[in-house]
Protein backbone atom coordinates (compact mmCIF):
# COMPACT_ATOMS: atom_id res chain seq x y z
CA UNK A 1 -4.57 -18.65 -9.46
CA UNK A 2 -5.01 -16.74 -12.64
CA UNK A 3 -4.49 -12.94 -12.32
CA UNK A 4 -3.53 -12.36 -9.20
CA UNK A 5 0.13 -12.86 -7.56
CA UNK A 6 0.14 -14.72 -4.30
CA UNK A 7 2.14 -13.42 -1.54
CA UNK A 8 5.43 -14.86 0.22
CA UNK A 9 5.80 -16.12 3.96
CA UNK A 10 7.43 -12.81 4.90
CA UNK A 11 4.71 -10.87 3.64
CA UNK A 12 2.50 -12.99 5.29
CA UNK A 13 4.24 -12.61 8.73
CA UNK A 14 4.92 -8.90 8.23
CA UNK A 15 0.72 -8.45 7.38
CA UNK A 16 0.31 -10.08 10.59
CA UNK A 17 2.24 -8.39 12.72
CA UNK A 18 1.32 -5.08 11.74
CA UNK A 19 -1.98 -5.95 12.35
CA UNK A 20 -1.46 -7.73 15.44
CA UNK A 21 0.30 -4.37 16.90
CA UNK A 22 -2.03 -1.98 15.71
CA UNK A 23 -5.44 -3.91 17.71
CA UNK A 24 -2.86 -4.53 20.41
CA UNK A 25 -2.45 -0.58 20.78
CA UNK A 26 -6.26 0.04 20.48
CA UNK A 27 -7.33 0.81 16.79
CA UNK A 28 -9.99 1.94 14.82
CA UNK A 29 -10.64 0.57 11.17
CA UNK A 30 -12.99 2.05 8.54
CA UNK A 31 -14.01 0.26 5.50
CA UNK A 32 -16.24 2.67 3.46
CA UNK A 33 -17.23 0.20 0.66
CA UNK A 34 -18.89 -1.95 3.25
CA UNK A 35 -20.09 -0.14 5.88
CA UNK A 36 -17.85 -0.79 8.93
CA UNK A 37 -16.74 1.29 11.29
CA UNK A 38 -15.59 1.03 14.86
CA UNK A 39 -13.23 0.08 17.20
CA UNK A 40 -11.17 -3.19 16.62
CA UNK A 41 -10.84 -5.40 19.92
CA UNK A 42 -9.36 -8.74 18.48
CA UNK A 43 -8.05 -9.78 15.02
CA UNK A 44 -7.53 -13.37 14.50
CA UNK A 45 -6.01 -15.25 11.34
CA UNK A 46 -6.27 -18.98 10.01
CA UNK A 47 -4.05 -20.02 9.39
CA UNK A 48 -2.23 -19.07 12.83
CA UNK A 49 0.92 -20.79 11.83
CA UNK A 50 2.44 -20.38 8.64
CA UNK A 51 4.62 -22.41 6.64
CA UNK A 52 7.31 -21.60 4.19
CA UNK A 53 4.96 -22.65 1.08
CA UNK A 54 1.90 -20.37 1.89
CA UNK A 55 0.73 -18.39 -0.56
CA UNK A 56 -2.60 -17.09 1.32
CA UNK A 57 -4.61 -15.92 4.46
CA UNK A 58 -7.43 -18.19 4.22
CA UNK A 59 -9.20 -16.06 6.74
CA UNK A 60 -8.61 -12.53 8.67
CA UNK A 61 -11.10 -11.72 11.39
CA UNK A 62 -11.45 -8.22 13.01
CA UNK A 63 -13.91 -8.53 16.28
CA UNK A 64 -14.69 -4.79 15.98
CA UNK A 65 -17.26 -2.87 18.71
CA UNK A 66 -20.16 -0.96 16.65
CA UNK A 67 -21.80 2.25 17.98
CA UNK A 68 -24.31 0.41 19.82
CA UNK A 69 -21.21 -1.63 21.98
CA UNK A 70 -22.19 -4.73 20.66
CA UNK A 71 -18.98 -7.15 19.23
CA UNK A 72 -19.80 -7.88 15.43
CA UNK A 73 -17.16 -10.07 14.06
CA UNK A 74 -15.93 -8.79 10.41
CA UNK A 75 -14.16 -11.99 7.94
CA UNK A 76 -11.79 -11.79 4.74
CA UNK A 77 -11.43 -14.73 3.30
CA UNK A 78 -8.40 -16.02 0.80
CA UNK A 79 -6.43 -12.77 1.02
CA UNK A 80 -3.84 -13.12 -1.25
CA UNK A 81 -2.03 -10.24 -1.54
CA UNK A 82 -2.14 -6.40 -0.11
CA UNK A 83 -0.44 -3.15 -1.05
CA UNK A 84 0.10 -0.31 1.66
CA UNK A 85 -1.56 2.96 0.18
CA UNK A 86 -0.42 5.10 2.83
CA UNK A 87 1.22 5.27 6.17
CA UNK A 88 2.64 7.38 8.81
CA UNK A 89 5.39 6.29 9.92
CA UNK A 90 8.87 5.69 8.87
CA UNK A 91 8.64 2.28 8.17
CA UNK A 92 5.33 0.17 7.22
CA UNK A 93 5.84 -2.18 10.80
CA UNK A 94 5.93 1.47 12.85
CA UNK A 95 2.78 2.94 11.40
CA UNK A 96 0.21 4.61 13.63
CA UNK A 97 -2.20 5.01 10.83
CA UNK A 98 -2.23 2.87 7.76
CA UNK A 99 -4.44 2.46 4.69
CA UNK A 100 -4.28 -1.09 2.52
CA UNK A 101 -5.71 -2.50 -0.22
CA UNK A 102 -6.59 -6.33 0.48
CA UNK A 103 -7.02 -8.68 -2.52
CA UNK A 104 -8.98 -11.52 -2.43
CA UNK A 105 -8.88 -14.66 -4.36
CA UNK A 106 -12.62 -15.39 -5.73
CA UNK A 107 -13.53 -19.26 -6.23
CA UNK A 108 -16.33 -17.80 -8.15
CA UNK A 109 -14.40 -16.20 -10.90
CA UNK A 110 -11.25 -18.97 -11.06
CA UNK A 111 -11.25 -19.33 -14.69
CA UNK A 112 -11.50 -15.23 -15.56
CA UNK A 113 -8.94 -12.94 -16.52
CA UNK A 114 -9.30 -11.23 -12.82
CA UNK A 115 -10.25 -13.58 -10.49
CA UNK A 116 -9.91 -11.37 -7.65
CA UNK A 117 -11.46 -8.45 -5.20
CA UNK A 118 -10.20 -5.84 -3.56
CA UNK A 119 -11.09 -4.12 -0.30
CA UNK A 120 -9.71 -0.83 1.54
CA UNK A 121 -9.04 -0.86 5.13
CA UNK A 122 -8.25 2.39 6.83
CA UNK A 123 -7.14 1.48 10.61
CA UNK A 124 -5.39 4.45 13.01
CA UNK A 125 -4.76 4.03 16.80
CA UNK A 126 -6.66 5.61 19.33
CA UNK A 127 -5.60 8.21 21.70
CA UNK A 128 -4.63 6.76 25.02
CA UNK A 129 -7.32 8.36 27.81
């Protein structure tokens, strides 16, 4: 893939599990450039399993609750690398409130310079009630 560096199995693993935490405390995720905003109640990501020699998400799903209560599902497709913009806690795993920017391999554009996208999630937890 031209342009864009591809991410290790540890990064992989570490993306998911900060994820995986932050829905499993009750989150919220903004993403100004496309609109959403709400509450995240699920995040899935194929492939579940990774191996050793995968360089890529192929898909991340956030099942996020809109204003009106209804479940809209929200996809990234062929994320292949992220860098943490800011955090608040001590260590990136630990965070409460995180911001990244997700890049995104684009079949598209394979034979340009930058073959990519990129996309800014902003996700804090919720207050427990």
């Amino acid at each position: 893939m031209k342009g864009i560096d591809c991410m290790n199995n540890a990064e992989i693993e570490r993306l998911k599990y900060v994820l995986t935490n932050l829905v499993r405390q009750g989150c919220r995720i903004k993403i100004p450039t496309r609109g959403v905003d709400g509450r995240v109640v699920g995040v899935g990501f194929k492939p579940y399993w990774t191996n050793p020699i995968d360089s890529k998400i192929d898909r991340l799903v956030f099942d996020i609750i809109d204003n009106y209560g209804r479940i809209v599902p929200f996809y990234i497709n062929y994320i292949t690398g992220y860098d943490v913009l800011s955090q608040d806690g001590s260590r990136f795993e630990n965070a409460k409130s995180i911001s990244l920017d997700i890049y995104m391999y684009s079949p598209n554009k394979a034979g340009e310079k930058d073959s990519g996208a990129k996309v800014q999630l902003e996700i804090a937890s919720e207050p427990v009630n």
